[in-house]
Protein backbone atom coordinates (compact mmCIF):
# COMPACT_ATOMS: atom_id res chain seq x y z
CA UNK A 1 41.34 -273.93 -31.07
CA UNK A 2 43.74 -272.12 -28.72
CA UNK A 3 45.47 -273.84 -25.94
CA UNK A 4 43.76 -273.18 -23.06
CA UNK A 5 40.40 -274.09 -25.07
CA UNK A 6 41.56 -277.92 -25.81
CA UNK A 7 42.98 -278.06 -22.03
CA UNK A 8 39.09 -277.13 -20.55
CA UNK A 9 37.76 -279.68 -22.99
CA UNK A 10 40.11 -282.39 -22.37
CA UNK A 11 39.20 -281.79 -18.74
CA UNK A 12 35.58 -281.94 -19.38
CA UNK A 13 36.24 -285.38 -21.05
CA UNK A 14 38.43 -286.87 -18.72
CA UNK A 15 36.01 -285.71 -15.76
CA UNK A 16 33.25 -287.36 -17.47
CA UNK A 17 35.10 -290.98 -18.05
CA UNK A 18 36.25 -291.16 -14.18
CA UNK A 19 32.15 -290.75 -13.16
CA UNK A 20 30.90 -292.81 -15.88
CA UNK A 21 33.75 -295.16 -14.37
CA UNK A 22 33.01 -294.56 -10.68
CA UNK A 23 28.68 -294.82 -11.39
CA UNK A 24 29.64 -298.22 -13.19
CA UNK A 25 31.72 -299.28 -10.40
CA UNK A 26 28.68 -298.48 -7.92
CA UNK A 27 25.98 -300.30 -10.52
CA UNK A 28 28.69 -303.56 -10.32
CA UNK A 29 28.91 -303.31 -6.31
CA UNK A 30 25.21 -302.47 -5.39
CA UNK A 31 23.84 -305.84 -4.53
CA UNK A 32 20.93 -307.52 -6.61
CA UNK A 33 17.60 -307.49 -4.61
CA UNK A 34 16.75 -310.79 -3.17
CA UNK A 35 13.69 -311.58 -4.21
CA UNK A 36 10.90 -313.10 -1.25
CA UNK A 37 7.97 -313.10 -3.66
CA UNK A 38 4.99 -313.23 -1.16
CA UNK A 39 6.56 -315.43 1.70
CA UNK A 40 6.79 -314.45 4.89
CA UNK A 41 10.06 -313.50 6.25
CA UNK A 42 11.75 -313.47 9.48
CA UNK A 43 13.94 -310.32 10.15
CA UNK A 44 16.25 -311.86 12.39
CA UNK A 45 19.87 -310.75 10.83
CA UNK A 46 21.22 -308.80 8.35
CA UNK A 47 20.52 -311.13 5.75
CA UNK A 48 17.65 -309.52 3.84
CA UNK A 49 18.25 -306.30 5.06
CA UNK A 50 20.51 -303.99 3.52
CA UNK A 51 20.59 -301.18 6.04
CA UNK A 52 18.93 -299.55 8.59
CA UNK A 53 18.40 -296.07 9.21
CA UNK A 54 17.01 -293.45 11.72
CA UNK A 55 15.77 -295.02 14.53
CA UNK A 56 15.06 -298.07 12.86
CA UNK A 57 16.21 -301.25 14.63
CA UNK A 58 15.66 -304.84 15.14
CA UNK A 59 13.41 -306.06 18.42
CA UNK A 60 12.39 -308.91 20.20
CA UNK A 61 9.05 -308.39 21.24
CA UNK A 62 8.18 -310.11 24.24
CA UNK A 63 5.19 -312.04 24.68
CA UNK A 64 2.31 -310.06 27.37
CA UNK A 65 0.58 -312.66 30.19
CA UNK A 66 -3.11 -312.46 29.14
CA UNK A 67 -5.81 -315.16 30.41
CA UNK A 68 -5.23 -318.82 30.35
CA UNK A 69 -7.23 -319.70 26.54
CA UNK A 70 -7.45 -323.72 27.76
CA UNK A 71 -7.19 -326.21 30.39
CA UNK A 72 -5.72 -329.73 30.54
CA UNK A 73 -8.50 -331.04 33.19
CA UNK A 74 -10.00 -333.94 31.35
CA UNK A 75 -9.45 -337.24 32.61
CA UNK A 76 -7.19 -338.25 29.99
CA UNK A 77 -4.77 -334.93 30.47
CA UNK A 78 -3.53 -333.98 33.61
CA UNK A 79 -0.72 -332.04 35.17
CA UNK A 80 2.48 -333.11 32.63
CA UNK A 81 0.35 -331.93 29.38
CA UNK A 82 2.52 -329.66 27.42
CA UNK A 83 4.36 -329.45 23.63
CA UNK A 84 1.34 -327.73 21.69
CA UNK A 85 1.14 -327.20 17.79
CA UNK A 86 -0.65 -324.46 16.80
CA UNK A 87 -1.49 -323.63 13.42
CA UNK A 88 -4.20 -321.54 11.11
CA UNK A 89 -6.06 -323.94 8.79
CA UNK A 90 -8.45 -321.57 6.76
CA UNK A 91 -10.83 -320.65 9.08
CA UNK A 92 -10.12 -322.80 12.03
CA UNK A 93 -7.28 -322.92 14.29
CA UNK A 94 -6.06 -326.55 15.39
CA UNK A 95 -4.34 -327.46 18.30
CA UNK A 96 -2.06 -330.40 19.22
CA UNK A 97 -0.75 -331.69 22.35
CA UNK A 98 0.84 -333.72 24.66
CA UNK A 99 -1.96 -335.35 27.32
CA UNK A 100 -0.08 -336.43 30.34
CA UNK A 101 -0.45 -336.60 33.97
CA UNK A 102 2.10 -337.05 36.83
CA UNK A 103 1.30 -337.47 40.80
CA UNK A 104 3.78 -336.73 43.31
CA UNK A 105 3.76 -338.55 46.08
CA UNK A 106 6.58 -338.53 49.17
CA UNK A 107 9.45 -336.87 46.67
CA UNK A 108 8.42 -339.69 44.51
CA UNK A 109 6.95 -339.13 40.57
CA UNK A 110 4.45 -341.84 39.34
CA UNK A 111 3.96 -341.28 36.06
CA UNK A 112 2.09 -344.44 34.95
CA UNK A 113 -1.72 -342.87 35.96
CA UNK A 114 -2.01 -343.41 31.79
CA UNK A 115 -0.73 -343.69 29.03
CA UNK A 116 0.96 -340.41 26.68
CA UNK A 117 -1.54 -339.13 23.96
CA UNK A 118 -1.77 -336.36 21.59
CA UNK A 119 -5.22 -334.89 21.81
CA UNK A 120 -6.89 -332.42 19.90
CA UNK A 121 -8.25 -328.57 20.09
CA UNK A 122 -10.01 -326.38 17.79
CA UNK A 123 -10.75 -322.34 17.89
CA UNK A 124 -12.35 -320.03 15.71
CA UNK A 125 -10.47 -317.53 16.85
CA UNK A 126 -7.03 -318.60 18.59
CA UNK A 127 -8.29 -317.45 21.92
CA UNK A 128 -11.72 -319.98 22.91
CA UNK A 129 -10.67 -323.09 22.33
CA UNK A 130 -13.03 -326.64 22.30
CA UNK A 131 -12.17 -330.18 22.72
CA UNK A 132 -14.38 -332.08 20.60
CA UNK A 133 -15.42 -335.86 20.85
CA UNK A 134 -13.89 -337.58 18.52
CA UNK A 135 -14.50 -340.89 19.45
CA UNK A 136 -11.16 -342.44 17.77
CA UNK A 137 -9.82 -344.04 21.08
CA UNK A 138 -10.94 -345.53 24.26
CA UNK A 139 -10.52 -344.15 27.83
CA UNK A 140 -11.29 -346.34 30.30
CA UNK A 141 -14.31 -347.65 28.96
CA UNK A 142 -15.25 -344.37 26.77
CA UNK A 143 -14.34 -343.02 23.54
CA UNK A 144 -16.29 -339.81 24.29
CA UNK A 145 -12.30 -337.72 24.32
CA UNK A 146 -10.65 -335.59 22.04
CA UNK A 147 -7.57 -338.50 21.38
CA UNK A 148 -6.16 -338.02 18.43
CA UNK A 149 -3.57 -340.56 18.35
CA UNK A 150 -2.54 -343.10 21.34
CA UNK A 151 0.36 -344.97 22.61
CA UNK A 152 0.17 -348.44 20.86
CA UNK A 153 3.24 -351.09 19.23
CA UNK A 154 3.66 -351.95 16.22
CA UNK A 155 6.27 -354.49 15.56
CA UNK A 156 9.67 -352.71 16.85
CA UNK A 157 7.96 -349.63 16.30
CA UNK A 158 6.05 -348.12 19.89
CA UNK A 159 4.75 -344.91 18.80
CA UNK A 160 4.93 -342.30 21.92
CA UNK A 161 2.48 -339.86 20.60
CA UNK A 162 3.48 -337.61 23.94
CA UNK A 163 6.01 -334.82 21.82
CA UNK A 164 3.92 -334.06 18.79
CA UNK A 165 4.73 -332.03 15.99
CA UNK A 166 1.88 -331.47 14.08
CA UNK A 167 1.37 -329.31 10.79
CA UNK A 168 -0.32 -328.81 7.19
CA UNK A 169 1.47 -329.94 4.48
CA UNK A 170 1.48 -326.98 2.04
CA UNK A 171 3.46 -328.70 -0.89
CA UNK A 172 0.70 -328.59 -3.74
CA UNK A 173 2.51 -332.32 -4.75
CA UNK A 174 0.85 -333.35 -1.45
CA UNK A 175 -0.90 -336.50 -1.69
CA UNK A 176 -4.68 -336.16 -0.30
CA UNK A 177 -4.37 -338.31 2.11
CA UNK A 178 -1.14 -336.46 3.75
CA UNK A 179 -2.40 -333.25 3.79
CA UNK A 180 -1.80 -333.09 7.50
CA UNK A 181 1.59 -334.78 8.85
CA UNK A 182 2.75 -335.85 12.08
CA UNK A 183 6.38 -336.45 13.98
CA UNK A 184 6.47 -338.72 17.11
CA UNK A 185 8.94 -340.32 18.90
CA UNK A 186 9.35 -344.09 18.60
CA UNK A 187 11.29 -346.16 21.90
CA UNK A 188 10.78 -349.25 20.40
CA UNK A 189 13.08 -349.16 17.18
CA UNK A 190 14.06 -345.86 18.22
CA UNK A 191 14.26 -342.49 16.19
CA UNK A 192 11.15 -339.83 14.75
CA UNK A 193 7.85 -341.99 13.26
CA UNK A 194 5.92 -339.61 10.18
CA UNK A 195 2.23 -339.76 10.64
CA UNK A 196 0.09 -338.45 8.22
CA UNK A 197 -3.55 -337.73 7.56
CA UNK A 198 -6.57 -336.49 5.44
CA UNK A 199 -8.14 -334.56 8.12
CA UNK A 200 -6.11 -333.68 10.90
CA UNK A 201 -8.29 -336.22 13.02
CA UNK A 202 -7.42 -339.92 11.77
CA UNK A 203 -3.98 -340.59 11.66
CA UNK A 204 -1.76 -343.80 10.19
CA UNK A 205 1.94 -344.21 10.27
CA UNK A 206 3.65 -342.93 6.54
CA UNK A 207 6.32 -345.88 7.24
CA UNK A 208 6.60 -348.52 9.53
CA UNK A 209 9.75 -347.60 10.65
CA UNK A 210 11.49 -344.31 11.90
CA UNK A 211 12.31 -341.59 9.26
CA UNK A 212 15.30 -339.91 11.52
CA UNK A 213 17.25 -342.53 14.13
CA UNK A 214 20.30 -339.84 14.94
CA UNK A 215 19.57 -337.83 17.70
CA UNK A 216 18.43 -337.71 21.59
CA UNK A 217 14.87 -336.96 20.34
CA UNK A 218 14.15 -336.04 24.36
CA UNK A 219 11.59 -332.96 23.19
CA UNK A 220 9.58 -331.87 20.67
CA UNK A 221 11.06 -332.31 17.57
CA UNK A 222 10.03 -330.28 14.27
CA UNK A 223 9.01 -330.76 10.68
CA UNK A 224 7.54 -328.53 7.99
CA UNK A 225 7.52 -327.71 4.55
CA UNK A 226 8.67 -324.57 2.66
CA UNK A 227 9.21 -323.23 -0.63
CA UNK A 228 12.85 -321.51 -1.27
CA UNK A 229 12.37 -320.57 -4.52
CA UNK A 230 12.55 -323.43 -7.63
CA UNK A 231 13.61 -325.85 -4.64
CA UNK A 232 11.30 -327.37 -1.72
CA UNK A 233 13.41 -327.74 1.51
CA UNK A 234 11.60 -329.98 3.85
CA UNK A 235 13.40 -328.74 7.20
CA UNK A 236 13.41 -331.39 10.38
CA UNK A 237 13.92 -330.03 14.16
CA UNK A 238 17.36 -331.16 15.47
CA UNK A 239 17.98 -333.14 18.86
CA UNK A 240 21.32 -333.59 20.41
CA UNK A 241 23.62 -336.53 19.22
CA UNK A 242 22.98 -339.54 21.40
């Protein structure tokens, strides 16, 4: 082997270490997939996204006006109706809300026509909506209403069923009888009340006493369940500090 020969090959060889070296660099630095199995994901950073390319971009699609899918005309609603849960439940769709009603009268609001209530709604198809008669509570008189769950005390506890947050438990560890759960505000002892149910219809306190007392709780406040993985992270909508 002549000189030049060994001085081509020993360039060959050291050519070949530094991009074994540099590929094995990249394999170290390349991060490892994240892996969402078949949740659903919001896009809303850079989180699960490694790049974007082309015209590809992130967008906040804004919601169209269409026609108004329900009214709050009944009786037991009125004009101060308002934080609705919406969810899928197989086949159905089930509403939530606050029932309400407020007169103005000479710059003055009464808001004592009746008492708050979360009432109940129920589509086939997200868009018609019914109010069925459920015949749990009475109305002047009537039970013939779709009240879910009314203002009533307890003890300390006075549930204010007026800022529901109503969903379906999804946590296969879910005890029948929870299957549907339920945060309302309490202004007796004050703080969030659970609620839970078989149904979605007939409702009962979980405790007796409020599950979260930090807070302002002067909205709707949030609860649901999801699965991250090995873990379950039950995650609770935040108010202000007091």
């Amino acid at each position: 082997m002549n000189g030049r020969t060994w001085f081509v090959m020993m360039a060959i060889v050291l050519c070949a270490c530094c991009l074994s070296s540099a590929c094995l660099g990249a394999a170290a630095e390349r991060p490892t997939p994240i892996d969402i199995g078949s949740r659903l994901e919001l896009f809303i950073d850079d989180y699960l996204i490694d790049r974007l390319e082309g015209k590809a971009e992130l967008r906040l699609h804004h919601p169209e006006p269409r026609e108004i899918a329900i009214v709050h005309d009944a009786p037991w609603e009125g004009t101060g109706s308002g934080y609705h849960s919406v969810f899928q439940d197989g086949k159905l769709y089930r509403m939530y809300y606050k029932a309400w009603h407020l007169d103005v009268s000479k710059g003055k609001v009464n808001t004592s026509s009746h008492p708050l209530y979360c009432c109940y709604a129920e589509s086939d198809d997200g868009i018609h909506w019914r109010k069925p008669e459920l015949g749990l509570h009475e109305f002047r008189g009537s039970k013939a209403n779709n009240i879910a769950i009314t203002t009533y005390k307890e003890g300390e506890m006075k549930v204010d069923p007026g800022h529901p947050a109503v969903f379906k438990d999804d946590n296969p560890n879910c005890p029948a009888d929870a299957r549907y759960k339920a945060i309302v505000r309490s202004s007796g002892a004050r703080g969030l009340l659970a609620f839970k149910s078989p149904d979605g219809l007939h409702w009962s306190p979980i405790e007796t006493k409020p599950v979260i007392t930090e807070g302002a709780f002067d909205s709707q406040n949030l609860a649901f369940w999801i699965r991250c993985g090995p873990s379950i992270a039950p995650t609770g909508g935040s108010s202000r500090p007091a």
